[in-house]
Protein backbone atom coordinates (compact mmCIF):
# COMPACT_ATOMS: atom_id res chain seq x y z
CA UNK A 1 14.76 -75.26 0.30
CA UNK A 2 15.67 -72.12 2.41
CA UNK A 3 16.44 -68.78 0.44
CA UNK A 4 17.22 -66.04 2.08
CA UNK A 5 15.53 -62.47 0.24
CA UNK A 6 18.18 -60.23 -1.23
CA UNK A 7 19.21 -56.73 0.02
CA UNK A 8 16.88 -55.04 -2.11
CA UNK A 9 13.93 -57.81 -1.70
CA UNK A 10 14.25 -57.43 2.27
CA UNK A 11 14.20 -53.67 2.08
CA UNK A 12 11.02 -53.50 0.43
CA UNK A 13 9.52 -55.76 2.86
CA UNK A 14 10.29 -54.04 5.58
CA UNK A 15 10.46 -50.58 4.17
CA UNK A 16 6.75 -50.55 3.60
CA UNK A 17 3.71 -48.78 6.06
CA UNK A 18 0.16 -48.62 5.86
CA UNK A 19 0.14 -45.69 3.72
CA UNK A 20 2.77 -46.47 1.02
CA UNK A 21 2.35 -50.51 0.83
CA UNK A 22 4.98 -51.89 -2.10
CA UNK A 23 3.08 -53.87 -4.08
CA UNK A 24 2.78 -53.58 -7.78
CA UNK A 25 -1.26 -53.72 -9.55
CA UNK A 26 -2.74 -54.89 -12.75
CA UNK A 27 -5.80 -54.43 -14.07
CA UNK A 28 -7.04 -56.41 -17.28
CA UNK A 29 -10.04 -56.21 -19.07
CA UNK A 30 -11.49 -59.08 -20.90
CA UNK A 31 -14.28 -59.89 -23.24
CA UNK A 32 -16.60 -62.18 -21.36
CA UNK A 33 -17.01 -65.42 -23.97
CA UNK A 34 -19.96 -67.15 -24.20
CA UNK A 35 -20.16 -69.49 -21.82
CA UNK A 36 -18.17 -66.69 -19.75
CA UNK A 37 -14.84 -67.36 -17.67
CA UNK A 38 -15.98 -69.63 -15.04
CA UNK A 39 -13.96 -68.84 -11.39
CA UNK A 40 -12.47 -72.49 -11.87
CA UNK A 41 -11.19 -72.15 -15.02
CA UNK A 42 -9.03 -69.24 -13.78
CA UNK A 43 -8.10 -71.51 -10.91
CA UNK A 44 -6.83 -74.42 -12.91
CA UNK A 45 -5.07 -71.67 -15.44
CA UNK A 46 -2.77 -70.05 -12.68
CA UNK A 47 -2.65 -72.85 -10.95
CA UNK A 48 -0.35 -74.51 -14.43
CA UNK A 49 1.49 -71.81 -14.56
CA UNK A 50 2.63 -71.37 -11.00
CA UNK A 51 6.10 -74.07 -11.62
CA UNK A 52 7.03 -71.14 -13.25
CA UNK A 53 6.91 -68.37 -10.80
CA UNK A 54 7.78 -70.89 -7.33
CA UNK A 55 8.19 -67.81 -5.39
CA UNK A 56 4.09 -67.60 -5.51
CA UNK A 57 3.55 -70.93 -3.23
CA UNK A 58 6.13 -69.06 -0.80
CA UNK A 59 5.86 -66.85 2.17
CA UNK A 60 8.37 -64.81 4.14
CA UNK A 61 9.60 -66.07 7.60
CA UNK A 62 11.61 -63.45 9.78
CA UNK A 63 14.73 -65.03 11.89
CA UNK A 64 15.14 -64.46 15.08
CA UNK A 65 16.17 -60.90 16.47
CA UNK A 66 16.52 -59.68 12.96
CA UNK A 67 20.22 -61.55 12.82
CA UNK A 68 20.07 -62.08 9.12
CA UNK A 69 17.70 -61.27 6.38
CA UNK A 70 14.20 -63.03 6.03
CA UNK A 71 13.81 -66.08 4.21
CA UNK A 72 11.42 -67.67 1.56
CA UNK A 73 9.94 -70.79 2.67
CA UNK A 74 7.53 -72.65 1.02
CA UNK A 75 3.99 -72.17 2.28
CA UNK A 76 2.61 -75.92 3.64
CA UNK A 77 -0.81 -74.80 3.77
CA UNK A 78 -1.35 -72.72 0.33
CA UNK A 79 -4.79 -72.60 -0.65
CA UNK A 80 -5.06 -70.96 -4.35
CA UNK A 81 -8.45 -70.22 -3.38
CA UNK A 82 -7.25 -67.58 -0.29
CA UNK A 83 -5.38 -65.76 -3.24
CA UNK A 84 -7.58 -65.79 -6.35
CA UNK A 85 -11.05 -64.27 -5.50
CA UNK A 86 -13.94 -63.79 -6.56
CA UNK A 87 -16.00 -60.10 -7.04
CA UNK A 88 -18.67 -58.37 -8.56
CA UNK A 89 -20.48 -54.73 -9.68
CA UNK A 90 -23.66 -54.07 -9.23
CA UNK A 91 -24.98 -55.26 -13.09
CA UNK A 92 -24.55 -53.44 -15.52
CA UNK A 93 -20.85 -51.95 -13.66
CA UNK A 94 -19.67 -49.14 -14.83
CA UNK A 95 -16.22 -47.81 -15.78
CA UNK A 96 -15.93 -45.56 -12.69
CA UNK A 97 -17.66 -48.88 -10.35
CA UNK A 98 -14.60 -50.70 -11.42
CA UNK A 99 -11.98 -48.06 -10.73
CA UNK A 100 -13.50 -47.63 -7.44
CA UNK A 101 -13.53 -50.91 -6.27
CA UNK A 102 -9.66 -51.34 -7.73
CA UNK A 103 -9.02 -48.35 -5.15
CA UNK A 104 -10.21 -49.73 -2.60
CA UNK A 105 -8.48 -53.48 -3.02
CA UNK A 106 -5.59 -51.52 -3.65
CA UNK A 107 -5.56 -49.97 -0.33
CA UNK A 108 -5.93 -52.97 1.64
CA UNK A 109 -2.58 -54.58 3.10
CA UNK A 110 -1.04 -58.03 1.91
CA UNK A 111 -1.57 -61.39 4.37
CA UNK A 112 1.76 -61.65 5.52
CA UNK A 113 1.62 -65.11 7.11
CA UNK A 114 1.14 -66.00 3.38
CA UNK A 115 2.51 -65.54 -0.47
CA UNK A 116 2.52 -61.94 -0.64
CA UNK A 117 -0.22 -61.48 -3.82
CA UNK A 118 -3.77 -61.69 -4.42
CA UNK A 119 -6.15 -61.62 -7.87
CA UNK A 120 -9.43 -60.94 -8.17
CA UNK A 121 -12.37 -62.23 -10.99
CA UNK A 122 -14.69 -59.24 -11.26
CA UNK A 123 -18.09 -59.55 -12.86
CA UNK A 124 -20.61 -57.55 -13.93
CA UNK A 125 -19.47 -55.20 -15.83
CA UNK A 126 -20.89 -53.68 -18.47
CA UNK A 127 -20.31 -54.46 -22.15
CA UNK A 128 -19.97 -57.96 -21.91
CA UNK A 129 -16.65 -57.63 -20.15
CA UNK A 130 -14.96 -59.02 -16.79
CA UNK A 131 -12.12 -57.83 -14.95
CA UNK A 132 -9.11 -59.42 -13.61
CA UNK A 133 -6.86 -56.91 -10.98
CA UNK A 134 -4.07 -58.62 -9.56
CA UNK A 135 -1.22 -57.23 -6.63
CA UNK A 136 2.06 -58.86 -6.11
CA UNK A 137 4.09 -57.43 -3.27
CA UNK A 138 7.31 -55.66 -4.89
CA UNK A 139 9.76 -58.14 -2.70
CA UNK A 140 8.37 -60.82 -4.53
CA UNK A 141 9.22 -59.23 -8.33
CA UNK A 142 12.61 -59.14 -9.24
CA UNK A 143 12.73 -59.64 -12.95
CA UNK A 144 15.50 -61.90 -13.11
CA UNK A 145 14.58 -65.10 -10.99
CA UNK A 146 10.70 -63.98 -10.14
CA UNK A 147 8.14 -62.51 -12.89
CA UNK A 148 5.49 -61.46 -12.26
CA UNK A 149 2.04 -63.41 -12.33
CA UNK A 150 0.38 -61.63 -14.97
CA UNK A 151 3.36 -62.28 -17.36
CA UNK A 152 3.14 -65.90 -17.26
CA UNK A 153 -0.91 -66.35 -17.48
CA UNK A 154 -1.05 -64.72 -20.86
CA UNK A 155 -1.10 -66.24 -24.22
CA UNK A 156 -0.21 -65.56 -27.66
CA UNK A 157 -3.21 -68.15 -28.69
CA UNK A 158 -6.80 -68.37 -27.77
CA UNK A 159 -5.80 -72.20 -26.86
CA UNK A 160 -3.48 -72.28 -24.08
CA UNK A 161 -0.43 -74.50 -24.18
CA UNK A 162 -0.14 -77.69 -23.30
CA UNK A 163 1.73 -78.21 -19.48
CA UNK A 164 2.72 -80.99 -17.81
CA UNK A 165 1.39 -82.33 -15.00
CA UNK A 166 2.28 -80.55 -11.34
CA UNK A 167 3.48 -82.26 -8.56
CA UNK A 168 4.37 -79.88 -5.68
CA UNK A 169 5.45 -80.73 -2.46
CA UNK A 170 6.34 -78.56 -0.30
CA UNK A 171 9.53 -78.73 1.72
CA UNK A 172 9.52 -78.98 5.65
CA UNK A 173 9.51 -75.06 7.21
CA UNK A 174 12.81 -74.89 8.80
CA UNK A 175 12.13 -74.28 12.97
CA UNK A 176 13.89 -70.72 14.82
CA UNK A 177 16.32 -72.62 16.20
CA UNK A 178 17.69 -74.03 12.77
CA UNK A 179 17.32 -70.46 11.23
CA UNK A 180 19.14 -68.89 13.95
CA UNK A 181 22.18 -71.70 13.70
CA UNK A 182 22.26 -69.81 10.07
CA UNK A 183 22.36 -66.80 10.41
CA UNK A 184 25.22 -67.32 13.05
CA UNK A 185 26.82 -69.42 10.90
CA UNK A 186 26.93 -66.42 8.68
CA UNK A 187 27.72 -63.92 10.77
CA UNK A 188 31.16 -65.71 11.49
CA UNK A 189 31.72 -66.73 7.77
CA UNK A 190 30.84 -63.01 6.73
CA UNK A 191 30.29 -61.00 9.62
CA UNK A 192 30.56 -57.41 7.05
CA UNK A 193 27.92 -58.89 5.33
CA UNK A 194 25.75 -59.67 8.14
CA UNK A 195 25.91 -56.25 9.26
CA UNK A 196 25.09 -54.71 6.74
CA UNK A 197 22.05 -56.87 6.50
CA UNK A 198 21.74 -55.91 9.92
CA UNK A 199 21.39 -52.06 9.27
CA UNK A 200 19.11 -52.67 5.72
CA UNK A 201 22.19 -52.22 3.53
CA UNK A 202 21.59 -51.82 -0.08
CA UNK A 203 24.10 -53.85 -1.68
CA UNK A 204 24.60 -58.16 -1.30
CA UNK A 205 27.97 -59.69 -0.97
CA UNK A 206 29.84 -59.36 -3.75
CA UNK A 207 31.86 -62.30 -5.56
CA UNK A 208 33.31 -60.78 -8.78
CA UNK A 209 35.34 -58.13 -9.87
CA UNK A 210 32.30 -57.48 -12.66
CA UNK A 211 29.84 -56.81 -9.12
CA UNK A 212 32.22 -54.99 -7.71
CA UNK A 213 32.40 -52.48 -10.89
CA UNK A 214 28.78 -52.45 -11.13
CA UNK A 215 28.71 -51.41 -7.85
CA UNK A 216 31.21 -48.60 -8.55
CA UNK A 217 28.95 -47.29 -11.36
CA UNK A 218 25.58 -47.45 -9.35
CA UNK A 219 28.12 -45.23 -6.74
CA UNK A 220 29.03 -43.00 -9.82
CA UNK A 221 25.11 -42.59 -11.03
CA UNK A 222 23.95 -41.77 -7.41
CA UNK A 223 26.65 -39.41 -6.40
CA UNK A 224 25.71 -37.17 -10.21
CA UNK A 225 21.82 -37.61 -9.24
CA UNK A 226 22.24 -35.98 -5.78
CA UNK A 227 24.74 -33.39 -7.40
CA UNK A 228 20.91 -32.21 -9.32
CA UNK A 229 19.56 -31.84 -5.74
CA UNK A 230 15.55 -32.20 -5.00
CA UNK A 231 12.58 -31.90 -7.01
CA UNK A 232 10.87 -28.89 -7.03
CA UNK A 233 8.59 -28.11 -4.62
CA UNK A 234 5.03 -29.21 -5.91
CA UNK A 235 1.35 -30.16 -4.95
CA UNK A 236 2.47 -33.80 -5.84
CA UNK A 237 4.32 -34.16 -3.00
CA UNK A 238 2.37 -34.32 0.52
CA UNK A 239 1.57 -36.82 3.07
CA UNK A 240 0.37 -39.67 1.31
CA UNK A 241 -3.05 -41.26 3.34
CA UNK A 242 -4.17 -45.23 3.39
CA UNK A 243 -6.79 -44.46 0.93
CA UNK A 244 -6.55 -44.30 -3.47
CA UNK A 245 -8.21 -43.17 -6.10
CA UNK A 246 -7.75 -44.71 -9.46
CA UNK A 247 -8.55 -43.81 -12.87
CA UNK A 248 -7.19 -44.81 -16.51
CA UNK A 249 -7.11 -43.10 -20.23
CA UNK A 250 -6.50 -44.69 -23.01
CA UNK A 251 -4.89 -43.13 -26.60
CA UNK A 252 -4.16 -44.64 -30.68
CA UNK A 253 -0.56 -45.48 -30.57
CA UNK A 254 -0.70 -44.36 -34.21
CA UNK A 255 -1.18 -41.03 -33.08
CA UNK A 256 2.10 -41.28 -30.39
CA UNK A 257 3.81 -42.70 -33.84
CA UNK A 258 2.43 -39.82 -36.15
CA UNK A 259 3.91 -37.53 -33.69
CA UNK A 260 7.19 -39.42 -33.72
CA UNK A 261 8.13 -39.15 -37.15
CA UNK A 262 6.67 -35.72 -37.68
CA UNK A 263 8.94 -34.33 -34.67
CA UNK A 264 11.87 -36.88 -35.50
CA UNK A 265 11.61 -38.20 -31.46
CA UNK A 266 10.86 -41.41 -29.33
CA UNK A 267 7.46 -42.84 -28.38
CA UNK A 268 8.63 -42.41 -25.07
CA UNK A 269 9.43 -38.09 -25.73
CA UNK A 270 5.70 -37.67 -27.07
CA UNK A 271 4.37 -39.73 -23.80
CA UNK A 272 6.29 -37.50 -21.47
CA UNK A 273 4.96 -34.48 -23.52
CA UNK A 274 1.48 -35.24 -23.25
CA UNK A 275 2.26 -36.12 -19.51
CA UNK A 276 3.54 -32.65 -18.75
CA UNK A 277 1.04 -31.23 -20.69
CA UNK A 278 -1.43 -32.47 -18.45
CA UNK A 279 0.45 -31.74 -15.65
CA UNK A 280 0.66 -27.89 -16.58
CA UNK A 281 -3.25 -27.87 -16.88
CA UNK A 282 -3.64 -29.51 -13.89
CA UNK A 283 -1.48 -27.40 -11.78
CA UNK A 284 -3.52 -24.46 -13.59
CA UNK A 285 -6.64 -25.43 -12.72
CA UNK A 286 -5.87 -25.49 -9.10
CA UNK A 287 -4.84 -22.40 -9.15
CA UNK A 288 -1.00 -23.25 -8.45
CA UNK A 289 1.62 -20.80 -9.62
CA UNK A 290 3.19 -21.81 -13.27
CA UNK A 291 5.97 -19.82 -14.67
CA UNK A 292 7.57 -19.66 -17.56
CA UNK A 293 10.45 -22.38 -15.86
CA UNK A 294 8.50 -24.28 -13.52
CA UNK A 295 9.30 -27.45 -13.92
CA UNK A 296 7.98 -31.15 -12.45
CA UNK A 297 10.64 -34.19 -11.66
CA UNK A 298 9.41 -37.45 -13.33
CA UNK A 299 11.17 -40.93 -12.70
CA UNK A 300 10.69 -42.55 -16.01
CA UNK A 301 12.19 -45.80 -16.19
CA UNK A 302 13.64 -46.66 -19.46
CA UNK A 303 12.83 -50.32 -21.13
CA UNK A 304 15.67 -50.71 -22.67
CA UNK A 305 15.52 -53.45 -25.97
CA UNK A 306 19.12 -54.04 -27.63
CA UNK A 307 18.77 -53.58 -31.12
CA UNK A 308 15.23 -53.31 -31.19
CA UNK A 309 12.38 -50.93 -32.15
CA UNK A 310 10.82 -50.46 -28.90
CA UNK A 311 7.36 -49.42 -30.31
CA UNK A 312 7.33 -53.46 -32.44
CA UNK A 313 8.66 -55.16 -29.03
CA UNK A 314 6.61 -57.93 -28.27
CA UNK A 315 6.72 -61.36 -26.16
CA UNK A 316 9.63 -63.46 -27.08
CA UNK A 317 12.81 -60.99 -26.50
CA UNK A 318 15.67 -62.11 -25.41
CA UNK A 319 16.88 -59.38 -23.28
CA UNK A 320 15.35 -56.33 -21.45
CA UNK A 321 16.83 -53.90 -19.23
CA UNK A 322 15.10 -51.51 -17.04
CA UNK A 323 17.30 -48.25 -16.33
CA UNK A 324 16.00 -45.13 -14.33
CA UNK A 325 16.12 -41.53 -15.66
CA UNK A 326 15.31 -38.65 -14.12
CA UNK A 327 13.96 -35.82 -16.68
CA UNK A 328 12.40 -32.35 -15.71
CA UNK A 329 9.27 -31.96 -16.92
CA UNK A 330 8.56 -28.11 -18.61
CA UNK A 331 5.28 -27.59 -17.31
CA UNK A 332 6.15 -23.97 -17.51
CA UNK A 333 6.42 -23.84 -21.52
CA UNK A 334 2.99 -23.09 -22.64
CA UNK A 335 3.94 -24.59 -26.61
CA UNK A 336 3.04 -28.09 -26.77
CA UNK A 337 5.64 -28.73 -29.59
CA UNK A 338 8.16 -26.36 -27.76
CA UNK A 339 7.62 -28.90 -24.48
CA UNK A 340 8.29 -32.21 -26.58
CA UNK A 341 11.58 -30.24 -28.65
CA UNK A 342 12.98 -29.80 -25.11
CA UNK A 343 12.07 -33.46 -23.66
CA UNK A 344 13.17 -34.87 -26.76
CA UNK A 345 16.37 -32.99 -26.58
CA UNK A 346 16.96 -34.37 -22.75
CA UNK A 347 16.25 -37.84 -23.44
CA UNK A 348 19.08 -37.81 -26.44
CA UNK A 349 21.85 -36.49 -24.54
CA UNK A 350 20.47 -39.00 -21.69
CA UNK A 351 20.56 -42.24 -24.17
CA UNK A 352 24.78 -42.20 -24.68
CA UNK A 353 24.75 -42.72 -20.44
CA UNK A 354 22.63 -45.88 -20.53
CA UNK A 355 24.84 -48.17 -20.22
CA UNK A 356 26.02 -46.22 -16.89
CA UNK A 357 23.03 -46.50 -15.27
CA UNK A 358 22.00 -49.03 -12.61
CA UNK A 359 20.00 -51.50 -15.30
CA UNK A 360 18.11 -54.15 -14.31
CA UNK A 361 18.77 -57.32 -17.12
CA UNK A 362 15.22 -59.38 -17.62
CA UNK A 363 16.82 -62.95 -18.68
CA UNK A 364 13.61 -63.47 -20.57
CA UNK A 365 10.65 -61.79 -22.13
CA UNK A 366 8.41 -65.13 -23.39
CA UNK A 367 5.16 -64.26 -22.14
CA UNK A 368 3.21 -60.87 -21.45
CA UNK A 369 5.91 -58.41 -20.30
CA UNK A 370 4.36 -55.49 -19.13
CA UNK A 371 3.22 -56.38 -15.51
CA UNK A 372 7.10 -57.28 -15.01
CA UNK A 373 8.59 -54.54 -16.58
CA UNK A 374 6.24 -51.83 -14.76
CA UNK A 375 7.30 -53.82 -10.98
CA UNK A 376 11.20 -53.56 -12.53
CA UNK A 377 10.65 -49.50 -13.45
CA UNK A 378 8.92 -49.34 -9.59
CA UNK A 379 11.87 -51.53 -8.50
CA UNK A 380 14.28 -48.71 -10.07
CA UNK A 381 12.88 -46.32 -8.99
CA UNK A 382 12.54 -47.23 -5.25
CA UNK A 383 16.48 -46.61 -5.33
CA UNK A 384 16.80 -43.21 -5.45
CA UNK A 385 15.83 -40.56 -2.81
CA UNK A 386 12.13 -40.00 -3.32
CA UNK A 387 13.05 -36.34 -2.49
CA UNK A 388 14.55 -35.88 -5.65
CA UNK A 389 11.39 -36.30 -8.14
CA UNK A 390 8.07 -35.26 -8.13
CA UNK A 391 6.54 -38.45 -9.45
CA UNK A 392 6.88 -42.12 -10.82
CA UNK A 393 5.98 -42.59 -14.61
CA UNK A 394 6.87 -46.45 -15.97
CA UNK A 395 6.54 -46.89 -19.58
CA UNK A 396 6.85 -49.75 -20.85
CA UNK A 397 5.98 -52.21 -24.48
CA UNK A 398 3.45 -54.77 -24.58
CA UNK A 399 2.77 -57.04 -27.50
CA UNK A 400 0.94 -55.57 -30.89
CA UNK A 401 -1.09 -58.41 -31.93
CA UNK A 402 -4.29 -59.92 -30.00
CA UNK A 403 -3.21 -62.16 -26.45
CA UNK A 404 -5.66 -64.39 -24.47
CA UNK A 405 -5.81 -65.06 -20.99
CA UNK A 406 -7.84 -68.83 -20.28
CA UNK A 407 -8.75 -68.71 -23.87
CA UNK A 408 -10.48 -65.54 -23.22
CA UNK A 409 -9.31 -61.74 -25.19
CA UNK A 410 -7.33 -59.47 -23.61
CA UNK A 411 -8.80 -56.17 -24.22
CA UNK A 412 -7.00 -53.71 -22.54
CA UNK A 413 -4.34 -53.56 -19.87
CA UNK A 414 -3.71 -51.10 -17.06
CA UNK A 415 -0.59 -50.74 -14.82
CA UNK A 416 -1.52 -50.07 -11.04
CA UNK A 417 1.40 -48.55 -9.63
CA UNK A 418 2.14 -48.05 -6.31
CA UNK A 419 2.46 -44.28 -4.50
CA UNK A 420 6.03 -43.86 -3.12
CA UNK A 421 6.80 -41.68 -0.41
CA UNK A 422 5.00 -38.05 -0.07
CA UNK A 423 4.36 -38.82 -3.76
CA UNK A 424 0.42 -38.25 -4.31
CA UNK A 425 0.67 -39.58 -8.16
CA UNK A 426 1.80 -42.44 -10.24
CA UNK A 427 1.25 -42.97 -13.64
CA UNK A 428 2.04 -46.67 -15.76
CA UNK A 429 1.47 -46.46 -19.63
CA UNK A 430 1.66 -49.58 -21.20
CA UNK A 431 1.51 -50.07 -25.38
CA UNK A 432 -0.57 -52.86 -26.30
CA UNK A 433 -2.49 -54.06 -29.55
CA UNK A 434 -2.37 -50.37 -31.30
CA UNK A 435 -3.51 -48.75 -28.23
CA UNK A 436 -1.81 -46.65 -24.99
CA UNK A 437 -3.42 -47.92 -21.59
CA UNK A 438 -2.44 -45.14 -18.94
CA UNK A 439 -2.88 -46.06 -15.27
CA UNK A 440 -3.36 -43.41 -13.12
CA UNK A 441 -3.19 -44.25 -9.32
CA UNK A 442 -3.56 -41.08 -6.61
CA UNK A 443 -3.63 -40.40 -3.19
CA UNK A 444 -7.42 -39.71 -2.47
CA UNK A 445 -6.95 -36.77 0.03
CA UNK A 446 -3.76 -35.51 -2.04
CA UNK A 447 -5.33 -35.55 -5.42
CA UNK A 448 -9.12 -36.04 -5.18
CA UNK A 449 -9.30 -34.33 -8.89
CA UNK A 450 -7.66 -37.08 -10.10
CA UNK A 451 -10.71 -37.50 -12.16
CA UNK A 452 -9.84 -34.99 -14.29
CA UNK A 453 -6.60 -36.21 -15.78
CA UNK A 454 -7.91 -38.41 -18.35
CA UNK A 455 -9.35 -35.38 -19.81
CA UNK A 456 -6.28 -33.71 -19.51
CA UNK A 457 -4.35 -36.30 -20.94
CA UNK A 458 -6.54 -35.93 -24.03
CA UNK A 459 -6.42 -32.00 -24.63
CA UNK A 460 -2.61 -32.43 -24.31
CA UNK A 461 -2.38 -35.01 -27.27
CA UNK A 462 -5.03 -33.08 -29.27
CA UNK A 463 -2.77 -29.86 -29.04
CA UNK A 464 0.13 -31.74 -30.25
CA UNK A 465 -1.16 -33.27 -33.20
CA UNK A 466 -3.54 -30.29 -34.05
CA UNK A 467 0.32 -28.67 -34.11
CA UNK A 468 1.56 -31.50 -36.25
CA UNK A 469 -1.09 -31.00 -39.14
């Protein structure tokens, strides 16, 4: 069967260059068992779950002359073993090894002629652990209809659930001539619609009054986020090369809670604390002039939970909803607790306007969110003006209790997220098991100290909850 992308699916795909490709990373770390994870067992694993995410075994045909939007087809000739791969460190790997080579898989373009996402088995690292990074391009992520793969490989058991057998045949690719009979046939059924495909509109046809309000309000919400004009002018944002750098810190979520109910604020206020925090020492150390209001733009999608606690979210929801929200950052405020009091005070008179917002609804959260969630906060993002924030931050809940992937333990989790335009920084903090997993992806002529932010990230908790005591 022929789809045809959406608006916003066929503007990231052809949206992307070299140096800002839209695909959305994951790095897991596992604990190698005994008899360790053999490269076939991670075959047969994905290859149960894939009924569930179809869009996987399908690739992206253009049409003709660009007369209608591209289409999904499914891929005749997928080979599971072009897309999951296998890698290794020098034994023992290090930390730093790992982060390397995840910067450099990270800079290397999607297959096009094929599904748009690739995984990767690394071995040899140290500490009896092994490594799976995955990258899905963002077209292929939507939240709704497509999750992403990491979501759907995880378990809430060390034994894996039982799944039926697979039978997948792939249907006949359509030829140009029956695509371009198509899109014709849609340019005289909807020739407005067409168009606007035509010129990479932003918005799909619309069929009920409901779309046509939510349209209205995603009008509304733009036209009050250009009234706050740009972001301020910061080393963050520069021309952004081909090549990364990647790095990752990891914190107690007890502490993140501690600091909640001492300061009566969100998870989410003491992780944009510590963030600016960071930032301000960062900017600091190289040198960069901070005064007393400087300020950094984050983007800091919201995961929104409807009558939940957001910090005891885990798989099994029944609704999610990913809203953006722009908050300035008071880099310039050289009290940590002074710096949370004010974020904490613009989230709170942000919260009444969620509902305003351009939210993206999750239909279901069975499985291991995270992966989806940070590709729906990226997704968000991606609709606003770059210009008008300094950098991306997703944040999103993972499960609190132990999950397996093949029967083997999850240990940590890392978002990989990607760099948008002139932006030399991204961060993705995901809460998982009792712990904070902070992915920190850079530009590596931008910010080739990105090595230092871990550190950073540290001091700035430590001066909060030495404050707190």
């Amino acid at each position: 069967m022929v789809t045809r992308l959406s608006a916003s699916d066929a503007s990231f795909y052809h949206l992307e260059n070299t140096a800002t490709p839209m695909y959305v990373g994951s790095l897991s770390i596992l604990r190698k068992p005994r008899n360790g994870l053999s490269y076939e067992t991670l075959l047969a694993t994905v290859e149960q779950r894939l009924p569930q995410i179809p869009r996987y075994r399908q690739k992206v045909r253009e049409v003709t002359l660009g007369l209608a939007r591209p289409v999904w087809i499914d891929d005749r000739d997928f080979d599971i073993t072009y897309h999951i791969r296998r890698s290794a460190l020098p034994s023992p790997g290090s930390d730093s090894q790992l982060h390397d080579l995840v910067a450099r898989l990270g800079s290397r373009p999607l297959d096009r002629t094929r599904p748009l996402w690739e995984m990767y088995l690394v071995e040899g690292l140290s500490k009896n652990r092994i490594a799976l990074y995955t990258k899905s391009h963002q077209a292929l992520v939507n939240g709704m209809t497509a999750l992403e793969i990491g979501h759907v490989i995880a378990d809430r058991t060390q034994k894996a659930p039982e799944f039926g057998e697979d039978i997948w045949i792939p249907a006949r690719e359509p030829s140009d001539a029956r695509l371009t009979i198509g899109a014709l046939g849609e340019w005289i059924a909807r020739p407005t619609v067409q168009l606007a495909a035509a010129r990479n509109a932003v918005a799909e046809t619309l069929s009920s009054t409901g779309q046509l309000l939510e349209v209205g309000r995603k009008v509304a919400d733009a036209a009050r986020t250009f009234a706050r004009g740009t972001a301020p002018s910061s080393p963050l944002n520069t021309t952004v090369s081909r090549n990364r750098r990647f790095t990752v810190a990891s914190h107690r979520l007890e502490d993140y809670r501690a600091l909640r109910a001492r300061y009566d604020c969100d998870v989410n206020d003491v992780v944009l604390a510590v963030v600016a925090g960071a930032l301000r020492n960062w900017l600091m150390s190289r040198g960069e002039p901070v005064t007393s209001t400087s300020t950094v733009r984050a983007m800091a999608p919201m995961s929104v939970y409807p009558d939940a606690d957001l910090d005891a979210t885990g798989p099994g929801q029944a609704i999610s909803e990913v809203s953006p929200f722009l908050v300035d950052l008071p880099v310039g405020e050289g009290n940590a607790v002074v710096r949370l009091s004010q974020i904490a005070h613009t989230t709170e008179s942000a919260s009444s306007a969620v509902s305003f917002v351009d939210a993206r609804t999750i239909v279901t959260l069975s499985g291991f969110a995270p992966p989806t969630l940070h590709a729906m906060g990226t997704r968000v993002a991606t609709t606003f003006s770059a210009r008008q924030f300094n950098l991306l931050i997703t944040n999103v809940p993972g499960a609190q209790k132990q999950m397996y992937v093949a029967g083997t333990k999850l240990l940590e989790t890392y978002a990989v997220p990607p760099l948008l335009h002139n932006q030399v920084l991204a961060l993705g903090v995901t809460s998982y098991n009792g712990m904070l997993y902070f992915g920190i992806n850079a530009d590596r002529e931008g910010m080739s100290d990105v090595d230092v932010f871990p550190v950073l990230l540290r001091e700035s908790l430590d001066e909060l909850l030495d404050a707190a005591r």
